[in-house]
N, C-alpha and C. Protein backbone atom coordinates (compact mmCIF):
# COMPACT_ATOMS: atom_id res chain seq x y z
N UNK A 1 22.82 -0.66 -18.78
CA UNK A 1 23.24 0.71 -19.02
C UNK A 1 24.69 0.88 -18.54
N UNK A 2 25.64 1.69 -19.26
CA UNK A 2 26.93 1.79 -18.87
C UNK A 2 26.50 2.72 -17.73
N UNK A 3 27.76 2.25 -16.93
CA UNK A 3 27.71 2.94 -15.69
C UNK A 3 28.25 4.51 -15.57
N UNK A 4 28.57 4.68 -16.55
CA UNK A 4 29.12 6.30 -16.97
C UNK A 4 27.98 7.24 -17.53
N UNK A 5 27.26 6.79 -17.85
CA UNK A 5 26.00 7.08 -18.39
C UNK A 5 24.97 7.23 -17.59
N UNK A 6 25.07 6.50 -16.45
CA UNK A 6 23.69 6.91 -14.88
C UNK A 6 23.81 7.66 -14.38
N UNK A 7 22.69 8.19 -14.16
CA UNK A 7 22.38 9.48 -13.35
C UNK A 7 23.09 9.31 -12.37
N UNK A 8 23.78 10.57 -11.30
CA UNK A 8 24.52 9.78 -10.21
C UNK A 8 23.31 10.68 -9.32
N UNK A 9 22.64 10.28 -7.82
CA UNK A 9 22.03 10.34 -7.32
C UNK A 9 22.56 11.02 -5.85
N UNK A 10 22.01 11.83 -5.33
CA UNK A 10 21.94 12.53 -3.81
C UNK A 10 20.84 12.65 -2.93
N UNK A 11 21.02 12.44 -1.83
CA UNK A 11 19.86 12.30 -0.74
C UNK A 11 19.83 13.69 -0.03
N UNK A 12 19.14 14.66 -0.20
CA UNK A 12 19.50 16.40 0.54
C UNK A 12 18.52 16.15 1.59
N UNK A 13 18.96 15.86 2.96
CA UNK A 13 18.12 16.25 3.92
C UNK A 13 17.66 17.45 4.50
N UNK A 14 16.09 17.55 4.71
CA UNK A 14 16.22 19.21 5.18
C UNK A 14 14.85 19.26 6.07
N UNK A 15 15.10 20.44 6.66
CA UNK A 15 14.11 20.32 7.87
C UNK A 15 13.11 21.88 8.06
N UNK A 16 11.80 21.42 8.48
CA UNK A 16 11.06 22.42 8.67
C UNK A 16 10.62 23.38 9.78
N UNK A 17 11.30 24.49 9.83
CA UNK A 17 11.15 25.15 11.11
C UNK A 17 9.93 25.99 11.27
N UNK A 18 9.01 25.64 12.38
CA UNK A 18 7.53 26.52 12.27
C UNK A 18 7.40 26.69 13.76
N UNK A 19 6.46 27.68 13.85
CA UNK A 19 5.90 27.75 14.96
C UNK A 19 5.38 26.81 15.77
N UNK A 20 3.63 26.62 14.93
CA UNK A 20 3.30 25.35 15.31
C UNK A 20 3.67 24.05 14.22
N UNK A 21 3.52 22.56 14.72
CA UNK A 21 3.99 21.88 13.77
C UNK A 21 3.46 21.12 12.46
N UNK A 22 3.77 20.99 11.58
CA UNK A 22 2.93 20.71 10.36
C UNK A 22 3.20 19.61 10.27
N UNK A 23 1.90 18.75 10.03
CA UNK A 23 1.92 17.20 10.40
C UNK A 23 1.18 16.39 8.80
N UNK A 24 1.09 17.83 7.97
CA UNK A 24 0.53 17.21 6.49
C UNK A 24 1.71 16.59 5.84
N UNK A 25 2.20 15.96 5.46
CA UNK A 25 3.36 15.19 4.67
C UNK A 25 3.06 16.10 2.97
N UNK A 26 1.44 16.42 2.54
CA UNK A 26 1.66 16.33 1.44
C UNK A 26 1.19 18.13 1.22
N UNK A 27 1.36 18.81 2.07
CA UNK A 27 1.76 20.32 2.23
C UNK A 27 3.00 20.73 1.93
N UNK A 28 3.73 20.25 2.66
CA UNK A 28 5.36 20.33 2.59
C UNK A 28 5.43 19.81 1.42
N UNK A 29 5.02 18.97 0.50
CA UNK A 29 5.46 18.53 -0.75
C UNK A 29 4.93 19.27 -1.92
N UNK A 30 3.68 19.92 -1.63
CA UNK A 30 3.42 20.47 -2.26
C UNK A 30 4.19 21.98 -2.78
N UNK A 31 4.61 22.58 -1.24
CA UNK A 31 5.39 23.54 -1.26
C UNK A 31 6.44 23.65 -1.79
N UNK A 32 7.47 22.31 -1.84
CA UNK A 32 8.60 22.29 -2.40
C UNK A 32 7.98 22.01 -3.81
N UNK A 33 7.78 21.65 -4.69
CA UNK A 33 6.83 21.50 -5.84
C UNK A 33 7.05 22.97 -6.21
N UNK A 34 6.03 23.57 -5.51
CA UNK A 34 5.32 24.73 -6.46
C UNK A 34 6.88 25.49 -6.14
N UNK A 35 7.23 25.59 -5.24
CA UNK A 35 8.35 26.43 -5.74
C UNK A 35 9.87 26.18 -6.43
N UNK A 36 9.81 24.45 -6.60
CA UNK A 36 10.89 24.28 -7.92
C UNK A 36 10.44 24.44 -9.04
N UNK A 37 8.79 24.51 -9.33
CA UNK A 37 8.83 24.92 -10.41
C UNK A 37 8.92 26.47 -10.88
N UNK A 38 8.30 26.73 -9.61
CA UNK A 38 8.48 28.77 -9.91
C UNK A 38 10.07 29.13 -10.17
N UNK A 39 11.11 28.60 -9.34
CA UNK A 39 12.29 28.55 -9.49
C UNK A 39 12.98 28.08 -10.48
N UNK A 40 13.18 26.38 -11.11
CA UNK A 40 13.37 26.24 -11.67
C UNK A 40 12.84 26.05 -12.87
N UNK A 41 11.48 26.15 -13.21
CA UNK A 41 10.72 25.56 -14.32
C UNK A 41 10.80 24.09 -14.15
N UNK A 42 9.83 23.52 -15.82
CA UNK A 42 9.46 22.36 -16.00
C UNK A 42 10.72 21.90 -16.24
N UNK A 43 11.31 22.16 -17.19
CA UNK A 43 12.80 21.54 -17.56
C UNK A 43 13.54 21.26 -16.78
N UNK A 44 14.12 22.41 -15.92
CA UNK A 44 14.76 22.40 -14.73
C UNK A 44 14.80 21.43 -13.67
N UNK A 45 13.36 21.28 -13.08
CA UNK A 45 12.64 20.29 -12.46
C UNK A 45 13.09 19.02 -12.94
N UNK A 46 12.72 18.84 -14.34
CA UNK A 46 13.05 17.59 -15.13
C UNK A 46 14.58 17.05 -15.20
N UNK A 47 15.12 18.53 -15.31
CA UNK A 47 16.92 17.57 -15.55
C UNK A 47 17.14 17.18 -14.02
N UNK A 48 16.57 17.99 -12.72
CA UNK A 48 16.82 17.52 -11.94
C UNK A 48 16.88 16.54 -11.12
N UNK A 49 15.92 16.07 -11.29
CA UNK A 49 15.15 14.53 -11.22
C UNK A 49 14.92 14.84 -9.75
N UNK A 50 14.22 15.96 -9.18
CA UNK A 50 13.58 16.01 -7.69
C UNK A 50 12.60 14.58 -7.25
N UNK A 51 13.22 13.85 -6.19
CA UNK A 51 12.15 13.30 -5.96
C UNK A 51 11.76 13.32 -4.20
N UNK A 52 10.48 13.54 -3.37
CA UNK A 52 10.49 14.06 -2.64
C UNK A 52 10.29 12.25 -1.87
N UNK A 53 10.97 12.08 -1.08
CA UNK A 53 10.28 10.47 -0.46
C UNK A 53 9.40 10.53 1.36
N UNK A 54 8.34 10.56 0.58
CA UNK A 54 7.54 10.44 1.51
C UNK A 54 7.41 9.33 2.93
N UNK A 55 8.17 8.38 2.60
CA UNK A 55 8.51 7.74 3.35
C UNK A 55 9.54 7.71 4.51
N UNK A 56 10.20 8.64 4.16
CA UNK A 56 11.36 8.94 5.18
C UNK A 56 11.01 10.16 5.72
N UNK A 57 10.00 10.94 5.43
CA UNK A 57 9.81 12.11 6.19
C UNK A 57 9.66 11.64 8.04
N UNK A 58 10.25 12.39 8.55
CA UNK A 58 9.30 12.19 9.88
C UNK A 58 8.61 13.51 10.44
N UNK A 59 7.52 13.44 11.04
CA UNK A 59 6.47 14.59 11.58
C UNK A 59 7.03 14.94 12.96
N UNK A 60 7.28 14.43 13.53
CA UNK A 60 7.75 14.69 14.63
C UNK A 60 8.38 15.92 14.66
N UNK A 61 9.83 15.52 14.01
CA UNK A 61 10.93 16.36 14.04
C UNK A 61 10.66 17.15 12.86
N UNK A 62 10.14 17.17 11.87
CA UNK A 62 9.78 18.05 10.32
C UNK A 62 10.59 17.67 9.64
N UNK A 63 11.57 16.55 9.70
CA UNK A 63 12.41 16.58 8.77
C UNK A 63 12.34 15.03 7.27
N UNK A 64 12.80 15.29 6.53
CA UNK A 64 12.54 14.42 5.32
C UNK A 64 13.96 14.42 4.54
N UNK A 65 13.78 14.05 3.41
CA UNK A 65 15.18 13.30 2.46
C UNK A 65 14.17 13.70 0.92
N UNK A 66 15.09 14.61 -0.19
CA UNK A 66 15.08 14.80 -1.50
C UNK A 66 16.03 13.55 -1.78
N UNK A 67 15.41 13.63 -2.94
CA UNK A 67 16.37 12.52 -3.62
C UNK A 67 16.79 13.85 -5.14
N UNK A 68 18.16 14.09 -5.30
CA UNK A 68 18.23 14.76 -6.78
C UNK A 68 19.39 14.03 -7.45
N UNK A 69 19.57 15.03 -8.54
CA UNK A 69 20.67 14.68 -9.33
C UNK A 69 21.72 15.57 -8.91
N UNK A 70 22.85 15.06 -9.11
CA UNK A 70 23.77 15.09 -8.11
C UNK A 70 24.17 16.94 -9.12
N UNK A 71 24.38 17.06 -9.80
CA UNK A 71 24.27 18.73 -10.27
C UNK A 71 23.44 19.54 -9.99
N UNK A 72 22.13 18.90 -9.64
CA UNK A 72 21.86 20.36 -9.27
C UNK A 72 21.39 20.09 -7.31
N UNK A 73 22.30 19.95 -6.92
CA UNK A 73 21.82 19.86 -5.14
C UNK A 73 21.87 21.27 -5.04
N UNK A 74 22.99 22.14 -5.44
CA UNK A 74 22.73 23.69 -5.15
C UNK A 74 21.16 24.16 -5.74
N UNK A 75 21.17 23.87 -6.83
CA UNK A 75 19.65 24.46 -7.04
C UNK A 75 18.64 24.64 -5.79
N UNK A 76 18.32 23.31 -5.98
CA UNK A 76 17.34 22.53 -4.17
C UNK A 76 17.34 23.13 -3.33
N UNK A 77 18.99 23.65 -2.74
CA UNK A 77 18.85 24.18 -1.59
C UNK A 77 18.74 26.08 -2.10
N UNK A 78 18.51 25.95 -2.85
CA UNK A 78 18.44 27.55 -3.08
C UNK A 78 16.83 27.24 -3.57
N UNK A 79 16.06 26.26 -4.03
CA UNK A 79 14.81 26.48 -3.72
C UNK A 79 14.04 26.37 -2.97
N UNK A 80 14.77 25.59 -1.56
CA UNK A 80 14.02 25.17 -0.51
C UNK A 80 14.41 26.49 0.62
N UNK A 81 15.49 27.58 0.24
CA UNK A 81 15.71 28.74 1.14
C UNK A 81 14.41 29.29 0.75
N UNK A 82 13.70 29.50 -0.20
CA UNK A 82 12.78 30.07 -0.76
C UNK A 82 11.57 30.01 -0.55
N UNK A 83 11.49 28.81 0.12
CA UNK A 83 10.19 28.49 0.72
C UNK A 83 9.86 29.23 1.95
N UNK A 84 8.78 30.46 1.89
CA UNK A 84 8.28 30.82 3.49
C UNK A 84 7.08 30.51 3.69
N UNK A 85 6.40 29.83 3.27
CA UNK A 85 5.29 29.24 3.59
C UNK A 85 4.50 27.94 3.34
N UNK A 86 3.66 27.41 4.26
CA UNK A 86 3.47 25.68 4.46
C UNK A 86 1.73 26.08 4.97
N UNK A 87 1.04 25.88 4.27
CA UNK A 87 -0.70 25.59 4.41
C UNK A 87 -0.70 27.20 5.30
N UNK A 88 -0.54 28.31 4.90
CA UNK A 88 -0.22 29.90 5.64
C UNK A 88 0.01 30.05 6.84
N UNK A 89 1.30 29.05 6.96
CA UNK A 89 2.07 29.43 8.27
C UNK A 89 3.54 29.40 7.55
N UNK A 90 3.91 30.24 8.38
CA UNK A 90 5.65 31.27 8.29
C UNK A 90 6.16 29.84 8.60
N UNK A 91 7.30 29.90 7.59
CA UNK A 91 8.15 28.39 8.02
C UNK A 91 9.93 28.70 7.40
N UNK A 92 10.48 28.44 7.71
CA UNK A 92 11.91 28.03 7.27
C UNK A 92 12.36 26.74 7.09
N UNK A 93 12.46 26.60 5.38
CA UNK A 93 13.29 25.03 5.32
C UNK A 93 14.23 25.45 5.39
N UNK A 94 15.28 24.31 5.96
CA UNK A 94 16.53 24.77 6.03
C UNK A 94 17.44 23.17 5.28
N UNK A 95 18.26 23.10 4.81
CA UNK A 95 18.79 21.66 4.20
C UNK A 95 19.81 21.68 5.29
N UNK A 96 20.00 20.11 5.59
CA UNK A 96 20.83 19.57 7.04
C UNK A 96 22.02 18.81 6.69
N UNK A 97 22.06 18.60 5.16
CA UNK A 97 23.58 18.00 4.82
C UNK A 97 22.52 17.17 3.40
N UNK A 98 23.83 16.89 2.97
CA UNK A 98 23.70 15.62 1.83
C UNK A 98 24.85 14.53 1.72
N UNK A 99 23.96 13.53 1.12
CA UNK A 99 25.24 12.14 1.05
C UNK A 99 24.49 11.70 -0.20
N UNK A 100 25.43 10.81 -0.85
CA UNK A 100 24.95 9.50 -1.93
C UNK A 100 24.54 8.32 -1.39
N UNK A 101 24.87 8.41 0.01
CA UNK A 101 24.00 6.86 0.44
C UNK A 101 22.57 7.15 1.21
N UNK A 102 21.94 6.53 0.75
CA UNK A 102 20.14 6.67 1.48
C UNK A 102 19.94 6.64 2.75
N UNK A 103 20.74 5.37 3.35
CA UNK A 103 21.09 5.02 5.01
C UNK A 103 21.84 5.53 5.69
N UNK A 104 22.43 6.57 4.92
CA UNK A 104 23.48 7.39 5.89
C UNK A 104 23.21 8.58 5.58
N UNK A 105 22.17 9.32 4.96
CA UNK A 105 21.60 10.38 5.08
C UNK A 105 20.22 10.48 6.17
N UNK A 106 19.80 9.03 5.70
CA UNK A 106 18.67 8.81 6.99
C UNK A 106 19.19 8.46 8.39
N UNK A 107 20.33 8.19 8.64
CA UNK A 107 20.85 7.63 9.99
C UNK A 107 21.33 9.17 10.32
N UNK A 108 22.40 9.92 9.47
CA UNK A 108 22.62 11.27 10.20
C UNK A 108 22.16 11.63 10.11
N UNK A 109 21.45 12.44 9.24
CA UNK A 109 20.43 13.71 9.39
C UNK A 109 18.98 13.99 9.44
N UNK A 110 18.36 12.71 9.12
CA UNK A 110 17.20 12.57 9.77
C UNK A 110 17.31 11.99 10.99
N UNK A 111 17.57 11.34 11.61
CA UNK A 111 17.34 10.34 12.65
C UNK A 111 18.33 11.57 14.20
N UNK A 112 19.12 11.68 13.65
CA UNK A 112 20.32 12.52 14.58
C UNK A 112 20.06 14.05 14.93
């Protein structure tokens, strides 16, 4: 594939602020879900290429790594302001920065 032609890719780190702490990985995913699609729709969703990586989340701290397309990172973070709720507890996502590299979104803003 020409290289002008690839998707160019972003890592949006962001973090979950709650009372008590939410230790479901697939709550929080669900949440961001239902509300890119309420937000953006199917299409939307689709050009964006949201992908949530479950693997880099950590429970501890609440925090995790989107993977999008590099146009719509504003979207994301205007659908993840949107999120107030996680299995019916009051929560605030908040996004902690973004980069194009995977290891340096996971080294600063998850890990830091």
């Amino acid at each position: 594939m020409l290289t002008s032609l690839r998707e160019r890719k972003r890592y949006l780190a962001f973090e979950v602020v709650s009372e008590s702490p939410i230790q479901d990985f697939n709550a929080v995913s669900h949440a961001v879900w239902d509300k890119a699609l309420e937000y953006l729709g199917e299409l939307g969703c689709a050009k964006a290429g949201i992908m949530i990586m479950q693997d880099k989340y950590n429970v501890e701290k609440q925090r995790g790594l989107i993977r999008v397309n590099n146009k719509s990172v504003d979207k994301l973070r205007a659908t993840l302001a949107l999120i107030d709720q996680i299995d019916n507890e009051h929560v605030i996502v908040r996004s902690r920065g973004v980069s194009g590299v995977l290891n340096k979104a996971e080294g600063k803003y998850i890990a830091g």
